[in-house]
N, C-alpha and C. Protein backbone atom coordinates (compact mmCIF):
# COMPACT_ATOMS: atom_id res chain seq x y z
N UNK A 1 222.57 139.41 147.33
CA UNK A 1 221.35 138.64 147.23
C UNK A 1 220.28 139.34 148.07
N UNK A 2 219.24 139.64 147.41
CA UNK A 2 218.25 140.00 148.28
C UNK A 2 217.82 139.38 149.29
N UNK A 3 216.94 140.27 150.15
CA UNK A 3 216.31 139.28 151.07
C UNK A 3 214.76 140.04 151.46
N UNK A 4 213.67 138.93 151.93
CA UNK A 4 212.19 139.74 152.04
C UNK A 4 212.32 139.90 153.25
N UNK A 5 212.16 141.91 153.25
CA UNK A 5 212.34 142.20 154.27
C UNK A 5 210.77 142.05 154.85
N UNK A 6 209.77 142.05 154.84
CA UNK A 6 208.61 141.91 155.42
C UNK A 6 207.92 140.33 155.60
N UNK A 7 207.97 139.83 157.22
CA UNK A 7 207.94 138.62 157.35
C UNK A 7 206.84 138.25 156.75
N UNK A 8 206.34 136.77 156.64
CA UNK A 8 205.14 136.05 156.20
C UNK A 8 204.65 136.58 157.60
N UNK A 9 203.09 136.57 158.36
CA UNK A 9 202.29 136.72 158.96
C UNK A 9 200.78 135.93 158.69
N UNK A 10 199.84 135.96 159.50
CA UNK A 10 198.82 134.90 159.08
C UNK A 10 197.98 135.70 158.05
N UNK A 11 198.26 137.32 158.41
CA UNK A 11 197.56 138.34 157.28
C UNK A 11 197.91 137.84 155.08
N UNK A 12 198.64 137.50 155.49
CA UNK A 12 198.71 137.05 154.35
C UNK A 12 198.13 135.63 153.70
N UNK A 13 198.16 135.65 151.99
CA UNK A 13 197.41 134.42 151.42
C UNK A 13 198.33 133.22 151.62
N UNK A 14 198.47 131.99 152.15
CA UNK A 14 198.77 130.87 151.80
C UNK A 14 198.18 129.48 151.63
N UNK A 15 199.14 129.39 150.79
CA UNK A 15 198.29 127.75 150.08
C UNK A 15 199.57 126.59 150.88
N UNK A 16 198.64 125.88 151.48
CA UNK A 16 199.87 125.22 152.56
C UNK A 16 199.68 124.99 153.85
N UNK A 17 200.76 124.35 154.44
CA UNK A 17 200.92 124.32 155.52
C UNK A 17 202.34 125.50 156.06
N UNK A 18 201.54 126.60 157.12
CA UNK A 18 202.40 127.39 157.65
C UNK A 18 203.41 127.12 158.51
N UNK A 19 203.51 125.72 158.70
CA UNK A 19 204.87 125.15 159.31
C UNK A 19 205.61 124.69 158.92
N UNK A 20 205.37 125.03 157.11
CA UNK A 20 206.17 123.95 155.98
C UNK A 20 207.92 124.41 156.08
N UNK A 21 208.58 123.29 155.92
CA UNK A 21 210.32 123.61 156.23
C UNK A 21 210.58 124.44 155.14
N UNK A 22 209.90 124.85 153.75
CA UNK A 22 210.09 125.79 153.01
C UNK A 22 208.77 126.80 152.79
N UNK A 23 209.07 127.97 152.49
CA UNK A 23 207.76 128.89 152.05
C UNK A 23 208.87 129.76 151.22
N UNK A 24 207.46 130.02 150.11
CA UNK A 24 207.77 130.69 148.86
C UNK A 24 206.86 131.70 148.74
N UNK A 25 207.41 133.11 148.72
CA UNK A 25 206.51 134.13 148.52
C UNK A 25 206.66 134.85 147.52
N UNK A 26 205.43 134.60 147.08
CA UNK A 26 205.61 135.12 145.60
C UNK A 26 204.79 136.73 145.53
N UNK A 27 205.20 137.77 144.25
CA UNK A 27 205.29 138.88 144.55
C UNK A 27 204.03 138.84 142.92
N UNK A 28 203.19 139.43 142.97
CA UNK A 28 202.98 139.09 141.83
C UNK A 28 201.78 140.27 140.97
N UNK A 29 201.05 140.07 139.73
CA UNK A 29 200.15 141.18 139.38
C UNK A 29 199.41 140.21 138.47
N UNK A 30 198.23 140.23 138.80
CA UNK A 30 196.92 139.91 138.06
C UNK A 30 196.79 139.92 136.38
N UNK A 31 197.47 140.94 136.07
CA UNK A 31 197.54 141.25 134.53
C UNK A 31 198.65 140.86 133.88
N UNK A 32 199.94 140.29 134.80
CA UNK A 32 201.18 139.89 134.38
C UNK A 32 201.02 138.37 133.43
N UNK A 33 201.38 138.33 131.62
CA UNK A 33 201.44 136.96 131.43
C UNK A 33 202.44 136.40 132.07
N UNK A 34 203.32 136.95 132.51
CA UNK A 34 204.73 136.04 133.05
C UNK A 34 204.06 135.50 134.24
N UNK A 35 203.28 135.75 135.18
CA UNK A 35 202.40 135.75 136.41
C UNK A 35 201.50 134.73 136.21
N UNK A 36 201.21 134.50 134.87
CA UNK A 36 200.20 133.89 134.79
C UNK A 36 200.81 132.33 134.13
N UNK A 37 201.72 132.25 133.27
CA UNK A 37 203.06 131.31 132.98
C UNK A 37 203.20 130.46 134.15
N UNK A 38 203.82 131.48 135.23
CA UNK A 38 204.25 130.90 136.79
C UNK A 38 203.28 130.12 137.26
N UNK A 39 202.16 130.08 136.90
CA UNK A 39 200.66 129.30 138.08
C UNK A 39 200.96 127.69 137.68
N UNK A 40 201.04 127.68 136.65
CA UNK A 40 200.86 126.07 136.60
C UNK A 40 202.46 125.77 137.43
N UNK A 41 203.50 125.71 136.68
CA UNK A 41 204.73 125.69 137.45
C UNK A 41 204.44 125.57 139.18
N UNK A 42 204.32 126.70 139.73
CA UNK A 42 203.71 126.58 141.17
C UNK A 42 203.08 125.43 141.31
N UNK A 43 201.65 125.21 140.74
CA UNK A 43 201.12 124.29 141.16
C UNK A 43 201.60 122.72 140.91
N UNK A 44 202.85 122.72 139.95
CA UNK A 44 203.49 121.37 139.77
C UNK A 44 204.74 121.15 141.14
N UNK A 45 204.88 122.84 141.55
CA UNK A 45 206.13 122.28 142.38
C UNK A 45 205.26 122.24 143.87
N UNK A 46 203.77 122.41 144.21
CA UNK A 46 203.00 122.61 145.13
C UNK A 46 202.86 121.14 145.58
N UNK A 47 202.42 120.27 144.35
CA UNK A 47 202.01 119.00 144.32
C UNK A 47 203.04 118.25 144.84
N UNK A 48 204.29 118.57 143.83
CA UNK A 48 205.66 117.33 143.97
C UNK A 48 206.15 117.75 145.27
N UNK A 49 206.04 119.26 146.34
CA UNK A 49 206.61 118.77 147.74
C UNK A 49 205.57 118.79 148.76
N UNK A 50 204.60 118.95 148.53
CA UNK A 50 203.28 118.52 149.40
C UNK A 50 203.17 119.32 150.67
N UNK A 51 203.35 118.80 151.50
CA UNK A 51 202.80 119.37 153.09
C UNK A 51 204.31 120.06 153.26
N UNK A 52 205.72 120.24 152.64
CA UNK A 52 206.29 120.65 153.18
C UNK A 52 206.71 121.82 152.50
N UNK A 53 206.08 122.21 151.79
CA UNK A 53 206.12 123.48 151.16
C UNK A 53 204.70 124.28 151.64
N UNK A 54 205.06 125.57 151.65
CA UNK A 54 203.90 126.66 151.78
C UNK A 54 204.11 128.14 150.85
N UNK A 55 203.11 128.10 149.76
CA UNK A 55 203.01 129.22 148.94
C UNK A 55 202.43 130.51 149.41
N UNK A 56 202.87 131.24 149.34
CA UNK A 56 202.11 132.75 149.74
C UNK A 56 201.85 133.47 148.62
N UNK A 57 201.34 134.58 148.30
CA UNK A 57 200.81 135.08 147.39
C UNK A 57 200.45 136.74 147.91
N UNK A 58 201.44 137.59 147.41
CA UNK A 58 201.56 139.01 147.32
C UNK A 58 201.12 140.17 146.88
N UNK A 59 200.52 140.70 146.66
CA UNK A 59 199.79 141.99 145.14
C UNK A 59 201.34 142.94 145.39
N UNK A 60 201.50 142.81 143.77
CA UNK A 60 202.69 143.79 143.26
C UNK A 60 202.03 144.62 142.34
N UNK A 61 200.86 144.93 142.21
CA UNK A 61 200.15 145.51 140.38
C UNK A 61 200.57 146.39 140.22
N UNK A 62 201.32 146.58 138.98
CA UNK A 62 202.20 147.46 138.15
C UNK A 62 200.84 148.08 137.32
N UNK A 63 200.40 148.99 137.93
CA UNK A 63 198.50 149.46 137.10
C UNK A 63 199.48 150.66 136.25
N UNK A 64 200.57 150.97 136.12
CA UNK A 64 201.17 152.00 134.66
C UNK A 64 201.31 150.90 133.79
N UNK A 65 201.36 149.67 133.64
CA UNK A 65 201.54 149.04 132.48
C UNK A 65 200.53 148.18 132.71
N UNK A 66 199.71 147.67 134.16
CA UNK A 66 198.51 146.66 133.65
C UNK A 66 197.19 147.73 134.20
N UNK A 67 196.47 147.83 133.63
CA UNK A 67 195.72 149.41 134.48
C UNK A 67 194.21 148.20 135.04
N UNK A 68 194.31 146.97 135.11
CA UNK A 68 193.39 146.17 135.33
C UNK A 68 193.69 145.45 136.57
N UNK A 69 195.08 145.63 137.07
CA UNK A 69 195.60 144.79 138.02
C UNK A 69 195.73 145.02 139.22
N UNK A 70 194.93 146.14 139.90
CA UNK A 70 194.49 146.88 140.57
C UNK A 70 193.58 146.35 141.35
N UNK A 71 192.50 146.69 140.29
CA UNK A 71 191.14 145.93 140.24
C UNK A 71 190.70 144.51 140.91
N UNK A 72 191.58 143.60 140.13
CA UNK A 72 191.92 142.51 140.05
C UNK A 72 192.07 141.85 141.66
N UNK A 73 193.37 142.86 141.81
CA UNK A 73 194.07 142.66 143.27
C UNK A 73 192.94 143.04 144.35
N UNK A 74 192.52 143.87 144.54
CA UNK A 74 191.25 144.52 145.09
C UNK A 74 189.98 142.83 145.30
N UNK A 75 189.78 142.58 144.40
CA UNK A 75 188.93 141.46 144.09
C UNK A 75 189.22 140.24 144.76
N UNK A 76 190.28 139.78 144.48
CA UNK A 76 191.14 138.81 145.03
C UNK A 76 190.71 138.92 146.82
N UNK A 77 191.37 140.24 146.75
CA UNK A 77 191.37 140.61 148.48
C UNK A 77 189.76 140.31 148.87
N UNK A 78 188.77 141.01 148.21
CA UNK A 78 187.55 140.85 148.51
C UNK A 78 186.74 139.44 148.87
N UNK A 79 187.62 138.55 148.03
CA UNK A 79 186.99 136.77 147.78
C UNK A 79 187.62 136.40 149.02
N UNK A 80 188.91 136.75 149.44
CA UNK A 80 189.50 136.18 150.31
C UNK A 80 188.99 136.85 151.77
N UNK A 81 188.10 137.73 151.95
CA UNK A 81 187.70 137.76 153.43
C UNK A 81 186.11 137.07 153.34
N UNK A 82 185.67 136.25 152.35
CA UNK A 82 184.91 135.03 152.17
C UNK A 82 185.54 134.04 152.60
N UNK A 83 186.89 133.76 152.08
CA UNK A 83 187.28 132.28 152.53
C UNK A 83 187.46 131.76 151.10
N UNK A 84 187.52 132.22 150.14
CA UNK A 84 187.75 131.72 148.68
C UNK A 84 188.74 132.61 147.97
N UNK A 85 189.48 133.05 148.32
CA UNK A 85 191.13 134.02 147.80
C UNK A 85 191.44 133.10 146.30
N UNK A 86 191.99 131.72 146.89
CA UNK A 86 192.80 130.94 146.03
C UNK A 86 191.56 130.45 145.20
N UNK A 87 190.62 130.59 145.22
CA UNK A 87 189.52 130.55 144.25
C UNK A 87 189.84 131.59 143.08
N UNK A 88 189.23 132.80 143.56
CA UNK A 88 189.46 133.66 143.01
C UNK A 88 190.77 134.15 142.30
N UNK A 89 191.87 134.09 143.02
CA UNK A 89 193.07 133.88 142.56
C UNK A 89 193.20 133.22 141.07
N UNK A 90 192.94 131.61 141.49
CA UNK A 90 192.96 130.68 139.87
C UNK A 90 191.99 131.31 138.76
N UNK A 91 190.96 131.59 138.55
CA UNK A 91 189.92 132.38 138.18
C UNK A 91 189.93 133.55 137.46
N UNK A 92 190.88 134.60 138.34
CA UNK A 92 191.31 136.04 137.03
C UNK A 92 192.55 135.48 136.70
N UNK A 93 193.65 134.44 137.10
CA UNK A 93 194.42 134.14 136.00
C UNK A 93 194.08 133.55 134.70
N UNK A 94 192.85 132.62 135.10
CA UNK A 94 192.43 131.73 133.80
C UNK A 94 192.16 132.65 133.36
N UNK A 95 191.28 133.86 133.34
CA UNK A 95 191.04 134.83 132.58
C UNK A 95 191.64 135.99 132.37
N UNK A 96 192.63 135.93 132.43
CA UNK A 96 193.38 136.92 132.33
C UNK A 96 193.35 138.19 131.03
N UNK A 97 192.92 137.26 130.22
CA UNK A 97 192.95 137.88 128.79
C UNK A 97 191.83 138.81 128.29
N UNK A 98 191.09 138.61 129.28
CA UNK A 98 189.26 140.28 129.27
C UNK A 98 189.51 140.30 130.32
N UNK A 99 190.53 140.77 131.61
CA UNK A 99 190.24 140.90 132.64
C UNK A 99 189.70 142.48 132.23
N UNK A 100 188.47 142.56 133.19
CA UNK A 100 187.72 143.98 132.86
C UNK A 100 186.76 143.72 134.76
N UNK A 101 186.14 144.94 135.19
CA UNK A 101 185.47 145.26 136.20
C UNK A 101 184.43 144.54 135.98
N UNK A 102 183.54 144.35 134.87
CA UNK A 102 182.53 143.16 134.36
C UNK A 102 182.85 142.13 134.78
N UNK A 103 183.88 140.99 133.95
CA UNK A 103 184.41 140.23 134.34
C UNK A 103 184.65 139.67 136.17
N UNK A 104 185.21 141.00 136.79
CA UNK A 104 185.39 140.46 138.07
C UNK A 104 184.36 140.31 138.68
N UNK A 105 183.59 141.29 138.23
CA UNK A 105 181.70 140.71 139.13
C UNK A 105 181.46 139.52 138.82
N UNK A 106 181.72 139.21 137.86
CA UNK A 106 181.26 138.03 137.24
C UNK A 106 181.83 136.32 137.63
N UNK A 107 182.66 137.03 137.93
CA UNK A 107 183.59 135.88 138.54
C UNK A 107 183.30 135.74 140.15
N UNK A 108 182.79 136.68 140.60
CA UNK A 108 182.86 136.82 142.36
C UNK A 108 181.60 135.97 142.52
N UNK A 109 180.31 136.22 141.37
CA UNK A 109 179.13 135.72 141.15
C UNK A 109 178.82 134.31 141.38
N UNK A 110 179.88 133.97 140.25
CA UNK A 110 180.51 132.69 140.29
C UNK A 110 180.65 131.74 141.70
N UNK A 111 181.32 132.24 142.11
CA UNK A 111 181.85 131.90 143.57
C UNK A 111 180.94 132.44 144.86
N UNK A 112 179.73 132.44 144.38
CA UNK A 112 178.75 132.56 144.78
C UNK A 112 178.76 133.86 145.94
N UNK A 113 179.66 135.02 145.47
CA UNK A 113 180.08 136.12 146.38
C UNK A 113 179.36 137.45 145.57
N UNK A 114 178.66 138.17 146.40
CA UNK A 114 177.25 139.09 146.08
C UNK A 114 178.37 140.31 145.26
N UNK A 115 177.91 140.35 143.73
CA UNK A 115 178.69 140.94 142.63
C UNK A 115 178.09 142.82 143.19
N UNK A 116 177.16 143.06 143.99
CA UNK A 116 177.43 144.28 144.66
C UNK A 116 177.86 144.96 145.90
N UNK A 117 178.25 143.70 146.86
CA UNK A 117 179.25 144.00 147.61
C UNK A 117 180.76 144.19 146.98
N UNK A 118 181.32 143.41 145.82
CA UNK A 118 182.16 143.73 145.50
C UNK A 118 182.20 144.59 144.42
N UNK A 119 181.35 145.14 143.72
CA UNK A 119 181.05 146.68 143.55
C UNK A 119 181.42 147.92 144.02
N UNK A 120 180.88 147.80 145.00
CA UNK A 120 180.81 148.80 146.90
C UNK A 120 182.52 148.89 146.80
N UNK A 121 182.67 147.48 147.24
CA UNK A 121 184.23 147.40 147.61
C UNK A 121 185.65 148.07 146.90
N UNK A 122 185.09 147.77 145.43
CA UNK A 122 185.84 148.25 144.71
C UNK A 122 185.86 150.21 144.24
N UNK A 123 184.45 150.58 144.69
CA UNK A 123 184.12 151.90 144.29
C UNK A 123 184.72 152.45 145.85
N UNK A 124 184.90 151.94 146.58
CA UNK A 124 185.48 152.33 147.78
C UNK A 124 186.66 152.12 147.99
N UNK A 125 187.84 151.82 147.21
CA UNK A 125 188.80 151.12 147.31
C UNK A 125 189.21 150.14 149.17
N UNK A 126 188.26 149.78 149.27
CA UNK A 126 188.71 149.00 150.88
C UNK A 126 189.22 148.37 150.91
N UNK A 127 189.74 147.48 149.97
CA UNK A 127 191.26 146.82 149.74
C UNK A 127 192.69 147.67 149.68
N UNK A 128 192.36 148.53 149.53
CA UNK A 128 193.44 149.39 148.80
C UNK A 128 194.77 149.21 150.21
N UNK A 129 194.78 149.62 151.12
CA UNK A 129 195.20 149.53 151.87
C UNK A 129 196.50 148.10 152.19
N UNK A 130 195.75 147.13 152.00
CA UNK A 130 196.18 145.91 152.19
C UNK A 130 197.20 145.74 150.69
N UNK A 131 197.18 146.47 149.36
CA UNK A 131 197.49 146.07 148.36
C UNK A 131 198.52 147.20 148.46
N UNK A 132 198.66 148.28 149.15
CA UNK A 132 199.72 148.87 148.90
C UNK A 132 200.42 148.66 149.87
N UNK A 133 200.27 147.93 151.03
CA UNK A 133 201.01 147.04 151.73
C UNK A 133 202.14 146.35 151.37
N UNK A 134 201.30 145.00 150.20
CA UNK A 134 202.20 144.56 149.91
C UNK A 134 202.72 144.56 149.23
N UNK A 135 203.04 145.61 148.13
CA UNK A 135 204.05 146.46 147.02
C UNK A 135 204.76 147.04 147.76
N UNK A 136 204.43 147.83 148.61
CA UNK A 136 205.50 148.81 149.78
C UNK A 136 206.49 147.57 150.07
N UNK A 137 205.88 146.15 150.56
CA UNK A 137 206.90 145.46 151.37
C UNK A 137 207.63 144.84 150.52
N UNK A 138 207.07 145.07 149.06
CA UNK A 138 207.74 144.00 147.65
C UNK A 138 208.78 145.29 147.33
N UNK A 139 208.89 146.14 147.33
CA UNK A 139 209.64 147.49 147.29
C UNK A 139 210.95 147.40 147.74
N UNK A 140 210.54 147.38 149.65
CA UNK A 140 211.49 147.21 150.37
C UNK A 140 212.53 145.86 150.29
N UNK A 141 211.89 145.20 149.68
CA UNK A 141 212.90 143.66 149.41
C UNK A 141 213.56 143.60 147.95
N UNK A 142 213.06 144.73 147.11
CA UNK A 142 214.30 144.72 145.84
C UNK A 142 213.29 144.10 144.77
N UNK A 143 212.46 144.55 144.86
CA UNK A 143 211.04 143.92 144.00
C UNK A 143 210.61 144.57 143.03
N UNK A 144 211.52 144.14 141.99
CA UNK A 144 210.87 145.58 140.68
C UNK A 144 210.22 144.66 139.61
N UNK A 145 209.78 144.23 139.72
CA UNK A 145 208.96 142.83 138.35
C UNK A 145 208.38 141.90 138.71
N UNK A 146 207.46 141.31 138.10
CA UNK A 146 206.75 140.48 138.31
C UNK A 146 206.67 139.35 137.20
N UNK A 147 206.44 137.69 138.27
CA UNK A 147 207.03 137.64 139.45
C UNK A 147 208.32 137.60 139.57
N UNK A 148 207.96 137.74 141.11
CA UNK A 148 209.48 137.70 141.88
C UNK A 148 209.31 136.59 143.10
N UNK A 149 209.97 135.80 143.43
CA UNK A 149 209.63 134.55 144.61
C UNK A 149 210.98 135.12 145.17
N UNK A 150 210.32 134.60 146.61
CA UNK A 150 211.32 134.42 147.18
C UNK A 150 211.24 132.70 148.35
N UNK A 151 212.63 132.02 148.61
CA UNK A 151 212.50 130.89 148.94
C UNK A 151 213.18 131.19 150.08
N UNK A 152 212.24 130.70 151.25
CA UNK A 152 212.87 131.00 152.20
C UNK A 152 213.36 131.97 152.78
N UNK A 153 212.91 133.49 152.29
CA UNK A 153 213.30 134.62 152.45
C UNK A 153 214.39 135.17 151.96
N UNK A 154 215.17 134.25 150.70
CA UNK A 154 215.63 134.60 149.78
C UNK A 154 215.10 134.69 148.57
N UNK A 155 216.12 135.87 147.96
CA UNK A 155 215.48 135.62 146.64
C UNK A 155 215.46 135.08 145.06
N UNK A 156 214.61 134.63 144.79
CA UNK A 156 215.33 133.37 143.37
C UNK A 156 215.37 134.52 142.26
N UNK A 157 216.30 134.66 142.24
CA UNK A 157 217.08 135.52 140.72
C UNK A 157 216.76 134.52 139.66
N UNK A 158 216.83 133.09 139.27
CA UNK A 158 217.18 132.57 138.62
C UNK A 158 215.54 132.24 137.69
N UNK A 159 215.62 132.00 136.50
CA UNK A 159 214.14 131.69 136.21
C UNK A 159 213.43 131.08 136.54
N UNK A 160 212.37 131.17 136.63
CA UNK A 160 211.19 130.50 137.45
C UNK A 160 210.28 128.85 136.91
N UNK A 161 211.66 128.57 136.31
CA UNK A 161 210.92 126.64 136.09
C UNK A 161 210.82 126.05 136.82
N UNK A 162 210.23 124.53 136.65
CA UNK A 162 209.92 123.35 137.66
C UNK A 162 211.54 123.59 138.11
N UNK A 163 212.18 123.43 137.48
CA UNK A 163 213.76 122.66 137.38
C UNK A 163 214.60 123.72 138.55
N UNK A 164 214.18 124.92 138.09
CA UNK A 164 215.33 125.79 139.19
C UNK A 164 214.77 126.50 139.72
N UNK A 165 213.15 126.57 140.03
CA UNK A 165 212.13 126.09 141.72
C UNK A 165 212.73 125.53 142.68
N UNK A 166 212.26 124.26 142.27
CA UNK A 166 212.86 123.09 142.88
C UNK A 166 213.96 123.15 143.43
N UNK A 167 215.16 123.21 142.67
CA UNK A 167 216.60 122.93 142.80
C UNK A 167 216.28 124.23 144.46
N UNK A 168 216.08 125.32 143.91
CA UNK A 168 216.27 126.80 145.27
C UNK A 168 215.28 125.76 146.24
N UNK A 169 214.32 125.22 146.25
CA UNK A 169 213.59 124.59 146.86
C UNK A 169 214.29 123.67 148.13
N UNK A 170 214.88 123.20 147.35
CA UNK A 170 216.08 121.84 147.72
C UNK A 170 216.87 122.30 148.24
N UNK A 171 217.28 123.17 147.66
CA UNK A 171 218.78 124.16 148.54
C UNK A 171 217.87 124.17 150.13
N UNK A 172 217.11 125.14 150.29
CA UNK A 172 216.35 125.17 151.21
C UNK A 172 216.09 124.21 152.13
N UNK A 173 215.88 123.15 152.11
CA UNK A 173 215.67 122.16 152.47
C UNK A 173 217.10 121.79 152.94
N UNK A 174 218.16 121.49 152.21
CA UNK A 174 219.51 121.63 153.08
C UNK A 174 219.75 122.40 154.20
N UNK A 175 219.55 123.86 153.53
CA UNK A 175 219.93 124.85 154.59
C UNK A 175 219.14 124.58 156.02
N UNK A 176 217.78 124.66 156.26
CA UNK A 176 216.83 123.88 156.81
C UNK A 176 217.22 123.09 157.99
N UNK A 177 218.16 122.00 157.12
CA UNK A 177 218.65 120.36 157.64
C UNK A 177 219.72 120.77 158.37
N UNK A 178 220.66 122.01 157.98
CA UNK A 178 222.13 122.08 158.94
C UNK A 178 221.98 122.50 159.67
């Protein structure tokens, strides 16, 4: 069974409370439909355990098969040293389907974040750094696809429904309790 070798830290995205008795880190790529499948799911199993769960959120972009998810990830990073990540986040998933460099200006615009600072940002790769971070650390934990969660610093092999979320969720929550 795998395990994530690179701890959660505050450097990273979470949706949550960072003292939650479970955290789920998910490994993921902007251009992935399976990635994009997973969001609602998340957000059903976000709701049903509330304050005692904490989601994190990883850049894995596979740019040989999504050549947009890069970009994407880059963007993300950019919204989030605003204070609007998980904005942006929900935003190129809903759109997933023209994600294009247009698009992401357009979206940063949106979110009322200056579409030529993140221009700059992106022609400079100044994210870049932070995004090959966390592929290096999705690497080192046995991370070849997207997504990949892990619960509790294990990792869920099993498919990614409400039903066997949860259940690894729950396990967790035992393990936790002993």
């Amino acid at each position: 069974m795998a395990k994530l070798r690179v701890p959660v830290t505050s450097l990273d995205h979470m949706l949550g409370d960072d003292k939650a008795i479970v955290t789920i880190v998910e490994y993921g790529d902007y251009e992935c439909p399976h990635c994009a499948a997973a969001q609602p799911i998340l957000a059903q199993i976000l709701v049903h355990f509330g304050s005692q769960l904490c989601l994190v959120y990883r850049h894995f972009p596979m740019v040989e098969v999504h050549p947009h998810a890069g970009a994407a990830a880059e963007a993300a990073e950019f919204a989030g040293t605003h204070g609007v990540f998980w904005q942006m986040h929900q935003a190129i998933f809903a759109n997933q389907h023209r994600l294009s460099i247009p698009l992401l200006i357009s979206l940063a615009a949106s979110l009322k974040l200056s579409p030529i600072e993140l221009r700059d940002a992106l022609a400079s790769d100044r994210f870049a750094a932070k995004i090959r971070g966390d592929f290096i650390g999705g690497v080192r934990s046995g991370v070849n696809g997207t997504p990949t969660f892990f619960v509790n610093g294990i990792r869920h092999d099993s498919p990614y429904g409400v039903a066997t979320l949860s259940s690894a969720i729950d396990q967790a929550f035992l393990a936790a309790a002993a």
